[in-house]
N, C-alpha and C. Protein backbone atom coordinates (compact mmCIF):
# COMPACT_ATOMS: atom_id res chain seq x y z
N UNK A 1 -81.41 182.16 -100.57
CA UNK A 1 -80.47 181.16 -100.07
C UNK A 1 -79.55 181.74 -99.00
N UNK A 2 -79.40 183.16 -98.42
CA UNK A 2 -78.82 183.53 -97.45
C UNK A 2 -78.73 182.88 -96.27
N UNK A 3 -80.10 182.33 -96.01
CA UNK A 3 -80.37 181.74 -94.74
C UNK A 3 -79.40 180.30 -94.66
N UNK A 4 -79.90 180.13 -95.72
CA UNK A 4 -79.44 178.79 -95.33
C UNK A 4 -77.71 178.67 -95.20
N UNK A 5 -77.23 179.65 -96.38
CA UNK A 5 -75.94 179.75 -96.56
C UNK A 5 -75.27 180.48 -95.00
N UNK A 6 -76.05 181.28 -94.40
CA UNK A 6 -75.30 181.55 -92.91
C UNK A 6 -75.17 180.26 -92.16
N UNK A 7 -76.78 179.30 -91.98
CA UNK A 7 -76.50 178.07 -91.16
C UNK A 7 -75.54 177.25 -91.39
N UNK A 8 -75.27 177.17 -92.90
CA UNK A 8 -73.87 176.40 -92.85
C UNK A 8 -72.39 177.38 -92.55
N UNK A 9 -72.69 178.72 -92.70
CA UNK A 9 -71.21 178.84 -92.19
C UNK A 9 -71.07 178.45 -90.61
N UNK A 10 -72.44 179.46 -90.38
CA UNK A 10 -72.18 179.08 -88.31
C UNK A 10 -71.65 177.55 -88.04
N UNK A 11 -72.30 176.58 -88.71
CA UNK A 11 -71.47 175.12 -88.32
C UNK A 11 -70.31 175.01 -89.17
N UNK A 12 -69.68 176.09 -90.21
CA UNK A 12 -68.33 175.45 -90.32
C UNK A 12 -67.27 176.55 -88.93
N UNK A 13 -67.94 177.43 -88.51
CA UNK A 13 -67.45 178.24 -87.38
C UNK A 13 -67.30 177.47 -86.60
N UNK A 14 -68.35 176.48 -85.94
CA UNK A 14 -68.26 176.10 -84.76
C UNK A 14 -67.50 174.96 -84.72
N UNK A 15 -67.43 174.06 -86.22
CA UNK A 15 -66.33 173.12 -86.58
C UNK A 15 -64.71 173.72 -86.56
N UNK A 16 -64.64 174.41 -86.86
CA UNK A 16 -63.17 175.30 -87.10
C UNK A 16 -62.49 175.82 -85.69
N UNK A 17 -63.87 176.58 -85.56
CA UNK A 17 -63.17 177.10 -83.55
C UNK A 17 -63.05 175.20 -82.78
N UNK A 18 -63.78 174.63 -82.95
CA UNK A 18 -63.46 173.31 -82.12
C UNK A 18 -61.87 172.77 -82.37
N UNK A 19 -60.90 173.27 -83.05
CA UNK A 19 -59.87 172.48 -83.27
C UNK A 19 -58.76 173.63 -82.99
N UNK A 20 -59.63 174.80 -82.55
CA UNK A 20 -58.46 175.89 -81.75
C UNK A 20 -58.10 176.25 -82.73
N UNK A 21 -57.14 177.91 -82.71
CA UNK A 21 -56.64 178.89 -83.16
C UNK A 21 -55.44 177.96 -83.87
N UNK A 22 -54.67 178.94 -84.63
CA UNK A 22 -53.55 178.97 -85.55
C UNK A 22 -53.44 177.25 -86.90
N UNK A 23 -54.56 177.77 -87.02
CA UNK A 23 -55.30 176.73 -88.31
C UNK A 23 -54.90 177.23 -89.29
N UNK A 24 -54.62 176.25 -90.49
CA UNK A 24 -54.34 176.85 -91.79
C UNK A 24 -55.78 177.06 -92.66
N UNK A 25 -55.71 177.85 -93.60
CA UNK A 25 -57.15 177.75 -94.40
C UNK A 25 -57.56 176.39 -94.84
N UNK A 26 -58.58 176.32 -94.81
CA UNK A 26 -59.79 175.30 -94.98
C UNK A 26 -60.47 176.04 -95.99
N UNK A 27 -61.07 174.69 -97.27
CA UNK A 27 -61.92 174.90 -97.90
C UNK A 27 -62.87 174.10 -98.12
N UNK A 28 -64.74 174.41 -98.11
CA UNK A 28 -65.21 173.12 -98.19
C UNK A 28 -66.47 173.57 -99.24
N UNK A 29 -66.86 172.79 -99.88
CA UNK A 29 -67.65 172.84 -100.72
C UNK A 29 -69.38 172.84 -100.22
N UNK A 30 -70.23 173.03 -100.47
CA UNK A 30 -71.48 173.89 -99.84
C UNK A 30 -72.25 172.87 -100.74
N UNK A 31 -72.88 171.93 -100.51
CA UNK A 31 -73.66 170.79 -101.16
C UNK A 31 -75.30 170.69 -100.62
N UNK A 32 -76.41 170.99 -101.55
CA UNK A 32 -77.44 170.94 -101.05
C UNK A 32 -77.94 169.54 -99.88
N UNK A 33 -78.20 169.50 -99.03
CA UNK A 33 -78.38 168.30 -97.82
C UNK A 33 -78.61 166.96 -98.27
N UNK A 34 -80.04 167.50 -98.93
CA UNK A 34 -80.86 166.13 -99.58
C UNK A 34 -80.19 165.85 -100.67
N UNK A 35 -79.50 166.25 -101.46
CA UNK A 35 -78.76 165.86 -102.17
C UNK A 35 -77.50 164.86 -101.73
N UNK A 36 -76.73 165.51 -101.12
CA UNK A 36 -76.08 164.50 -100.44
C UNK A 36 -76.58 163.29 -99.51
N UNK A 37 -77.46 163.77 -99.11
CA UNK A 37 -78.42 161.97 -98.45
C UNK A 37 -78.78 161.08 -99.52
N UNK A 38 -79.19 161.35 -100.55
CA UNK A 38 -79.28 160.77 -101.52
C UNK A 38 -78.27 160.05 -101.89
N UNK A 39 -77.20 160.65 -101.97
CA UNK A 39 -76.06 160.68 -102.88
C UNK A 39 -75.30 159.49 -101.98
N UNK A 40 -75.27 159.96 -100.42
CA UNK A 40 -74.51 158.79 -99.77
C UNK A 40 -75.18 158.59 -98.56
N UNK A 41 -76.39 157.36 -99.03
CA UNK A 41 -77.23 157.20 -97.81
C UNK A 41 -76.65 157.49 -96.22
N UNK A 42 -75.14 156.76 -96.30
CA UNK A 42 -74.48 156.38 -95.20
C UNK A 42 -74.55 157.30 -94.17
N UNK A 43 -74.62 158.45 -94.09
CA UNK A 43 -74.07 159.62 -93.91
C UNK A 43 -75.75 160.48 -93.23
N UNK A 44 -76.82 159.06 -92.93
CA UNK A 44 -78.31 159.72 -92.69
C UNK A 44 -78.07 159.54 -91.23
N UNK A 45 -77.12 159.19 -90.22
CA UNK A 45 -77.15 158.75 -89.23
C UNK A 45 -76.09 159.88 -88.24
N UNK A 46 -76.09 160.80 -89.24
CA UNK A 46 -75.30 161.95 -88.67
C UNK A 46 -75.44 163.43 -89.23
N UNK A 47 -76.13 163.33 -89.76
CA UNK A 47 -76.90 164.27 -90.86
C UNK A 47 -78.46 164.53 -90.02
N UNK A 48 -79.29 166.07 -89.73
CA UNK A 48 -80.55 165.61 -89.84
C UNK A 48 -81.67 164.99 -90.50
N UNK A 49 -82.81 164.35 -90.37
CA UNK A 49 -83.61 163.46 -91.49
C UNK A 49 -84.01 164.65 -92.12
N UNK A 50 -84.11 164.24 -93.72
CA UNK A 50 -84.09 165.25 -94.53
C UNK A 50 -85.86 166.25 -94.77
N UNK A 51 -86.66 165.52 -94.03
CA UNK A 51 -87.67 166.23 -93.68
C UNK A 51 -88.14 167.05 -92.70
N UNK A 52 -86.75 167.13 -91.72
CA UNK A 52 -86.63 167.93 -90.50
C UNK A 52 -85.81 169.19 -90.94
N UNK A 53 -85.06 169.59 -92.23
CA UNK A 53 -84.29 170.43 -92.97
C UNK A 53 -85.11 171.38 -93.70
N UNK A 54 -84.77 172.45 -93.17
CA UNK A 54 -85.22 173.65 -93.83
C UNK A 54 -84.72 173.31 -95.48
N UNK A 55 -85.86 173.90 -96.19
CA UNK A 55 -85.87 173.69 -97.75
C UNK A 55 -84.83 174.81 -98.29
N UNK A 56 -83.59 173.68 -98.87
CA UNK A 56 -82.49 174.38 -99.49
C UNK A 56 -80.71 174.35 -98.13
N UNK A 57 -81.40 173.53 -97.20
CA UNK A 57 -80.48 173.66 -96.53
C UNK A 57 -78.93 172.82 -97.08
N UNK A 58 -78.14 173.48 -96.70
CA UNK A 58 -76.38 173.56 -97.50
C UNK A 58 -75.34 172.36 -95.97
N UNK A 59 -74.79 171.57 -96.68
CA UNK A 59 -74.12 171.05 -95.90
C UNK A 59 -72.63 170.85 -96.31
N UNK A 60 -71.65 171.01 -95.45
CA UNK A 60 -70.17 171.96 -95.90
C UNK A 60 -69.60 170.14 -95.97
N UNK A 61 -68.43 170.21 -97.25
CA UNK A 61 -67.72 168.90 -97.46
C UNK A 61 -66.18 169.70 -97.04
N UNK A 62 -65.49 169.95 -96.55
CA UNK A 62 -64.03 169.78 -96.27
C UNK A 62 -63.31 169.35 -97.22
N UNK A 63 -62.72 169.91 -97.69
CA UNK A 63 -61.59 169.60 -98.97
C UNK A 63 -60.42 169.49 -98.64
N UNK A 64 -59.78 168.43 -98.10
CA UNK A 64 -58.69 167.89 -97.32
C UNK A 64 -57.40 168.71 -98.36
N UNK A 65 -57.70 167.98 -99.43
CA UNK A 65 -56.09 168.44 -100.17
C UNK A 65 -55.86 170.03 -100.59
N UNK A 66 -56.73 170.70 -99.51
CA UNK A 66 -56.56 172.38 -99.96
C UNK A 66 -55.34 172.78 -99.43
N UNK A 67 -54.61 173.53 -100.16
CA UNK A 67 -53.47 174.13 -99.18
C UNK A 67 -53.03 175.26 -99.88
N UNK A 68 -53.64 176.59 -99.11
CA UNK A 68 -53.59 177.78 -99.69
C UNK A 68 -51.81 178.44 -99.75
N UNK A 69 -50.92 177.56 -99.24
CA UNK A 69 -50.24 178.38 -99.26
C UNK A 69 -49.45 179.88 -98.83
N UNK A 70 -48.85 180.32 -99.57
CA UNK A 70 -48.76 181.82 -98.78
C UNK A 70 -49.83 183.22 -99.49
N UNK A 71 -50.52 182.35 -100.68
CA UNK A 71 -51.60 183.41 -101.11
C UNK A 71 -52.75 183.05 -101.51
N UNK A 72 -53.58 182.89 -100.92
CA UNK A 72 -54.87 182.37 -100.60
C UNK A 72 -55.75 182.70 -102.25
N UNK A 73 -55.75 183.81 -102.06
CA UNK A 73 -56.44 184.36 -103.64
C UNK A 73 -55.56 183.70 -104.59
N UNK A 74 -54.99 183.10 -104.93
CA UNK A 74 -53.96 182.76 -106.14
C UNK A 74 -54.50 181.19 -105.86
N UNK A 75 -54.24 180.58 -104.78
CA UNK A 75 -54.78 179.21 -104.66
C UNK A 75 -56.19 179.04 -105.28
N UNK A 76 -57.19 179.66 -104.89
CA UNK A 76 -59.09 179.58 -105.51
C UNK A 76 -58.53 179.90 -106.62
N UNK A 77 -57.71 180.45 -107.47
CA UNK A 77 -57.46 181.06 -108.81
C UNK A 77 -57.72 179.62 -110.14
N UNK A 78 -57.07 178.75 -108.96
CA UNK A 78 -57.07 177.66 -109.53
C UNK A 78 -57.59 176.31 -109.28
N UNK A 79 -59.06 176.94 -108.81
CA UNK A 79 -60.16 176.01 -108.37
C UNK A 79 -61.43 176.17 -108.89
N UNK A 80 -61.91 174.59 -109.60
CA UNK A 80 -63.38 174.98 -109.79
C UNK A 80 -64.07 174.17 -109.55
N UNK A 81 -65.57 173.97 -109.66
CA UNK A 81 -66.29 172.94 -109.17
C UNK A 81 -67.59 172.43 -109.76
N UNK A 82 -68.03 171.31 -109.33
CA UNK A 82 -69.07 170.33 -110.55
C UNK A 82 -70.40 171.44 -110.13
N UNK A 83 -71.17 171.42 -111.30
CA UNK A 83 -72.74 171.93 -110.68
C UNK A 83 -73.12 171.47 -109.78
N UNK A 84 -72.47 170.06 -109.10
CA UNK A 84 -73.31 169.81 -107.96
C UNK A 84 -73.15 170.36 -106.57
N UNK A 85 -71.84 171.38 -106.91
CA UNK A 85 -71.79 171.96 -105.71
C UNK A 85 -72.56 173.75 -105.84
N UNK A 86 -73.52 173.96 -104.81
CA UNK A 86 -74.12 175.14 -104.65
C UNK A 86 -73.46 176.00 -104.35
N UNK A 87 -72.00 175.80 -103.67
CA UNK A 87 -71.45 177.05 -102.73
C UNK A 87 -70.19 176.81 -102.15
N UNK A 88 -69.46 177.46 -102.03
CA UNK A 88 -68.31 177.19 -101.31
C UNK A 88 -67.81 178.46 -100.36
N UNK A 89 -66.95 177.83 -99.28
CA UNK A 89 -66.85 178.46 -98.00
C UNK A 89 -65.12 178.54 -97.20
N UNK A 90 -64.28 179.49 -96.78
CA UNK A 90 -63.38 179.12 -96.95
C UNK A 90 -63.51 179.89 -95.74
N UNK A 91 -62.31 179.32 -94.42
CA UNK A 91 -61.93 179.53 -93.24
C UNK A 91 -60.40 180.04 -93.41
N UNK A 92 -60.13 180.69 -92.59
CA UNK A 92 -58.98 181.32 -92.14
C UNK A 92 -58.63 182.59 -91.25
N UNK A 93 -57.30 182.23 -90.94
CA UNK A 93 -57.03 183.37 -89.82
C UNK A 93 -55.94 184.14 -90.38
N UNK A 94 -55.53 185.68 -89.50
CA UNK A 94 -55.00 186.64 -89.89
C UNK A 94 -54.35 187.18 -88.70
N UNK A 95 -54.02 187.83 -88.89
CA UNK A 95 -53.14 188.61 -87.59
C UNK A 95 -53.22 190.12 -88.21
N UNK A 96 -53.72 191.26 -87.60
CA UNK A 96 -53.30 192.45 -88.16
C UNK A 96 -53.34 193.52 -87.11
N UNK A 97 -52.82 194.70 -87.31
CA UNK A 97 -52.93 195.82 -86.67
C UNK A 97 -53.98 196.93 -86.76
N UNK A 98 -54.48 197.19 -85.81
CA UNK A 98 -55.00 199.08 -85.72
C UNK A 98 -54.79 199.54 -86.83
N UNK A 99 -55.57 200.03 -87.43
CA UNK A 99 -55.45 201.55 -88.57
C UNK A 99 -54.51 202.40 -87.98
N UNK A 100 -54.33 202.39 -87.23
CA UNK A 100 -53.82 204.14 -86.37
C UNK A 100 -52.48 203.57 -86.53
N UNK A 101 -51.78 202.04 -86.51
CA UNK A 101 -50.68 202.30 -86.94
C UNK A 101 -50.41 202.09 -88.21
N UNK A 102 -50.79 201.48 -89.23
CA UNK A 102 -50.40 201.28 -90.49
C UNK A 102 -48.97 202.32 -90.56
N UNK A 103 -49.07 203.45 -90.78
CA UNK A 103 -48.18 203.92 -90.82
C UNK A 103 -46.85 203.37 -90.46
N UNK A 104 -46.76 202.67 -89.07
CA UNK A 104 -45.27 202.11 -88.77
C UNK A 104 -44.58 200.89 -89.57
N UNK A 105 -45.58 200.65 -90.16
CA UNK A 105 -45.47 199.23 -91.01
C UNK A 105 -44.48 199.48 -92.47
N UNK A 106 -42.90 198.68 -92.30
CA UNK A 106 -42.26 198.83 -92.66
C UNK A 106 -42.45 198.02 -94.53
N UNK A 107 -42.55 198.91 -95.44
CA UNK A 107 -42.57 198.40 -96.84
C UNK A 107 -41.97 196.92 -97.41
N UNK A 108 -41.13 196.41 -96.82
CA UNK A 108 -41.02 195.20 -97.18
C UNK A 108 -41.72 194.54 -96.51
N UNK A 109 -42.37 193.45 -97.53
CA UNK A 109 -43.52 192.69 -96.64
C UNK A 109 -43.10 191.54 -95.72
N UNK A 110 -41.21 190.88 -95.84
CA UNK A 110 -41.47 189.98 -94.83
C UNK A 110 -41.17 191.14 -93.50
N UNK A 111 -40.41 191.89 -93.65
CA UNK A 111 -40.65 192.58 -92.41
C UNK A 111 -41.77 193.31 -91.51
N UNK A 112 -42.60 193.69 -92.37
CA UNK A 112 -44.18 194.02 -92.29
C UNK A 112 -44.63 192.87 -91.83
N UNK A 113 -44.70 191.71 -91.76
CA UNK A 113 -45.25 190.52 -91.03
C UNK A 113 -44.60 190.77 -89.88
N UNK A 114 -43.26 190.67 -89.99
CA UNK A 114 -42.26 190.02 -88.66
C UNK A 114 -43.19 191.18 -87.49
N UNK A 115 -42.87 192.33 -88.02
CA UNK A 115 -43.40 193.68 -87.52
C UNK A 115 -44.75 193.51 -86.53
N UNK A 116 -46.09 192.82 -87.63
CA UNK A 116 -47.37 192.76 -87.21
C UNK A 116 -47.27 191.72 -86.17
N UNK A 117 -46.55 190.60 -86.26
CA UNK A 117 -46.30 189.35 -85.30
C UNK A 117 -46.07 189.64 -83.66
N UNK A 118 -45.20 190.29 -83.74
CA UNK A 118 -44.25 190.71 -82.65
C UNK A 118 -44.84 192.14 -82.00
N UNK A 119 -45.98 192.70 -82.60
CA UNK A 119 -46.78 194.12 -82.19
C UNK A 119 -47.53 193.74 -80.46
N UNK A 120 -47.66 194.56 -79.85
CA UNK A 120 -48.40 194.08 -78.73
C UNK A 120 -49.77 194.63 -79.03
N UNK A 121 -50.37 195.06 -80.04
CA UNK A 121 -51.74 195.74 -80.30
C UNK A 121 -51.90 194.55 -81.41
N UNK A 122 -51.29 194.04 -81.92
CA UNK A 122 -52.05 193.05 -82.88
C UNK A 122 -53.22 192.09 -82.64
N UNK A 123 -53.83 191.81 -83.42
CA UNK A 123 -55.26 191.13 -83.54
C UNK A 123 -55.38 190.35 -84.16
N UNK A 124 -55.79 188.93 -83.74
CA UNK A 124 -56.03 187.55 -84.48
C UNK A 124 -57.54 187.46 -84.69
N UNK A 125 -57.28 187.40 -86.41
CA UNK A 125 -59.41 186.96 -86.70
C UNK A 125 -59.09 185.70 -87.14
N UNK A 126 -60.35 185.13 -87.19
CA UNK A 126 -60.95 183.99 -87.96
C UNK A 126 -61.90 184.38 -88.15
N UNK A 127 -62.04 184.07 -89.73
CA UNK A 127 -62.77 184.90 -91.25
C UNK A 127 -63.52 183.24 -91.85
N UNK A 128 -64.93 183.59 -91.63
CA UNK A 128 -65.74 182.30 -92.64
C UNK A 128 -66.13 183.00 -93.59
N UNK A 129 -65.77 182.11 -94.66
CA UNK A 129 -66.67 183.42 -95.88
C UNK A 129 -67.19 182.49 -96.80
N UNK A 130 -68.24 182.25 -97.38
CA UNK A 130 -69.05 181.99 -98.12
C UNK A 130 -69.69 182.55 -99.34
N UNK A 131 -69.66 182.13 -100.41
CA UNK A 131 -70.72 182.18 -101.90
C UNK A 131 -71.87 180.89 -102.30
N UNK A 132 -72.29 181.60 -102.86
CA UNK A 132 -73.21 180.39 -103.58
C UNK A 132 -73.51 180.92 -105.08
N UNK A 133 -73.72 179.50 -105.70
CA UNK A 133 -74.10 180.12 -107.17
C UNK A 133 -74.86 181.02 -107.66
N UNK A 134 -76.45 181.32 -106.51
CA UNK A 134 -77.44 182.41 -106.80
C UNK A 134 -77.18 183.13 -106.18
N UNK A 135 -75.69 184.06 -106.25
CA UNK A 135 -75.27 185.16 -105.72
C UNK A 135 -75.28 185.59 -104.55
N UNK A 136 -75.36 184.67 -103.15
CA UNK A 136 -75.56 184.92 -102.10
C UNK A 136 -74.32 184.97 -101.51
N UNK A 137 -73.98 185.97 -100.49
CA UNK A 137 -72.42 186.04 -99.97
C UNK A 137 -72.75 186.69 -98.60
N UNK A 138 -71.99 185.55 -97.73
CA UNK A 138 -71.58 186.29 -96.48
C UNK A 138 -70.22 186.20 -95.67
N UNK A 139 -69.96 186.47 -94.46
CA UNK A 139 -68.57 186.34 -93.74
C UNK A 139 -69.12 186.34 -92.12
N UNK A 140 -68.06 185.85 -91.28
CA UNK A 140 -68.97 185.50 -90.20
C UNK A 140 -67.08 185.87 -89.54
N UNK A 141 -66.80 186.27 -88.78
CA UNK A 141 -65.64 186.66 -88.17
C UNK A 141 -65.51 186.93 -86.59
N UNK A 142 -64.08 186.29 -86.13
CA UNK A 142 -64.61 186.06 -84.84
C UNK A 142 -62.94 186.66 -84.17
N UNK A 143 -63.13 187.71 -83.15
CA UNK A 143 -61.56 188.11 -82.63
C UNK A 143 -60.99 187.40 -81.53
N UNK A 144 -59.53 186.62 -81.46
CA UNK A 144 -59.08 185.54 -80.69
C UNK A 144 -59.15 186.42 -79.37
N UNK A 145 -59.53 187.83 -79.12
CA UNK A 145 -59.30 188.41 -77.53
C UNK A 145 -60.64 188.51 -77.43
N UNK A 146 -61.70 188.36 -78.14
CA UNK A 146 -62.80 188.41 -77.72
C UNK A 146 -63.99 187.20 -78.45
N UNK A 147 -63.49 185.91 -77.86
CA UNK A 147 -64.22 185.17 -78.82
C UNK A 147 -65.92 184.67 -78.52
N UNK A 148 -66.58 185.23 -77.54
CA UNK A 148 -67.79 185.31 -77.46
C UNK A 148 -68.21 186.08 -78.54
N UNK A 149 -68.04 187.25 -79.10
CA UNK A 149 -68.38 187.62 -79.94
C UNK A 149 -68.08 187.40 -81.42
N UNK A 150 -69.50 187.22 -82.24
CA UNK A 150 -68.99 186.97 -83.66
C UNK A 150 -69.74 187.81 -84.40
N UNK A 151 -69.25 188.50 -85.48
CA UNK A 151 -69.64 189.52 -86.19
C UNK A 151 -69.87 189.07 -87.69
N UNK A 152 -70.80 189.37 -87.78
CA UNK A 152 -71.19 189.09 -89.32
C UNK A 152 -72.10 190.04 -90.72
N UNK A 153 -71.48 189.55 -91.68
CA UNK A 153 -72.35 190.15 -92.49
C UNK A 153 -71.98 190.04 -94.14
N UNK A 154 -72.94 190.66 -95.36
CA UNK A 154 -72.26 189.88 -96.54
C UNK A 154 -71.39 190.79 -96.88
N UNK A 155 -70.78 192.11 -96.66
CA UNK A 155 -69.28 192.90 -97.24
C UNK A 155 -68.39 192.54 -95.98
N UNK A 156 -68.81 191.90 -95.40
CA UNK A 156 -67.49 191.71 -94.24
C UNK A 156 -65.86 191.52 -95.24
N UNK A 157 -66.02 190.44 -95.64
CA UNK A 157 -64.59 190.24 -96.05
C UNK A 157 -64.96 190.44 -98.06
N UNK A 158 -64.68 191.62 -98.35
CA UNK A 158 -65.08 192.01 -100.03
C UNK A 158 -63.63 190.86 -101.03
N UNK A 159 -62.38 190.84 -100.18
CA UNK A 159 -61.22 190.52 -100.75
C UNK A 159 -61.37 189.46 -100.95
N UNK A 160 -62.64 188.28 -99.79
CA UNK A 160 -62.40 187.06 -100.32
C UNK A 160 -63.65 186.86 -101.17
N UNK A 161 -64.76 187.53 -101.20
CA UNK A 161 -66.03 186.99 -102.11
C UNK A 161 -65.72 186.78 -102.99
N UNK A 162 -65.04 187.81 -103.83
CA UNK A 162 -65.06 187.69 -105.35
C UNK A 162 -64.22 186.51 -105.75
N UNK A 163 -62.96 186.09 -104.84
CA UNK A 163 -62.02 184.98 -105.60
C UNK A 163 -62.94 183.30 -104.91
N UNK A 164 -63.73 183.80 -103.98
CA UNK A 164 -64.54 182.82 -103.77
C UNK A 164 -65.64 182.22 -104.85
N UNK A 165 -66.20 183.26 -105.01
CA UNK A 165 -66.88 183.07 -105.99
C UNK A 165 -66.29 182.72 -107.79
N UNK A 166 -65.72 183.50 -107.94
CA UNK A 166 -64.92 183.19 -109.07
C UNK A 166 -64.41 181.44 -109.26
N UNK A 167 -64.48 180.87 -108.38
CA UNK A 167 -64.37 178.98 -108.24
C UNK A 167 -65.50 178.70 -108.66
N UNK A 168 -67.04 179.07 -108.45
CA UNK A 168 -67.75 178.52 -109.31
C UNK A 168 -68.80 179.08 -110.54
N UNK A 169 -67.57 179.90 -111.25
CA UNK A 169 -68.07 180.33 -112.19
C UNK A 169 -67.12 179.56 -113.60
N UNK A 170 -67.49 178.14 -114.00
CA UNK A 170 -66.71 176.81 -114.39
C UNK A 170 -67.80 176.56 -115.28
């Protein structure tokens, strides 16, 4: 299910970058295709026909009332979901610094933000990360100074798999 689980992140990437930088996290649920054609014919007229779909292909639902808050892992803490969802996928951005300075980064954490904000070496990602129930995990990450390029792979982001996954273990 890798495959299929990358094709749906790349279109929640290309959904997410379409509405521009400084987005709050997004979460959407990973629903087998034909299942959902089934489920809501309506929805065949924007959807591909389900015999043109690679077998097992995942189509992302948007979960409007998500709102991670200021700690993202604590929010999924307290999320779970019906068997009918295969997978879930969560978007967000970050701001951070170089390794080489960590060091300057002052121990209290709102100042450690203010700090990383206001850095002229700081770096804006946007992080897709994905699970599915048959253990498949990836991350797809993209840097706001270099956004032709997108980097991917399944340990990209280790911090969010597990609380990702941990939502559909219900």
């Amino acid at each position: 299910m890798t495959d299929t689980l990358i094709a749906a992140l790349l279109e929640i990437e290309r959904h997410v970058a379409h509405g521009g930088w400084d987005a709050p996290a997004r979460l959407f649920a990973l629903v087998p295709t034909a299942e959902l054609l089934a489920a809501e014919p309506s929805l065949a007229g924007q959807l591909p026909r389900s015999d043109d779909l690679p077998e097992g292909a995942l189509s992302s639902v948007e979960q409007d009332g998500f709102h991670a808050g200021d700690d993202v892992v604590d929010a999924l803490a307290h999320i779970t979901w019906p068997p009918t969802v295969a997978g879930v996928a969560l978007s967000l951005e970050r701001t951070f610094l170089p390794a080489s300075l960590e060091g300057e980064l002052p121990d209290d954490p709102d100042a450690a933000a203010t700090f990383v904000a206001a850095h002229p070496a700081r770096q804006d990602i946007r992080v897709v990360v994905g699970v599915t129930r048959d253990g498949a995990r990836h991350g797809l990450a993209r840097l706001r100074n270099n956004p032709e390029e997108l980097l991917g792979g399944a340990e990209l982001v280790p911090g969010l798999v597990e609380p990702l996954a941990a939502t559909l273990q219900a």
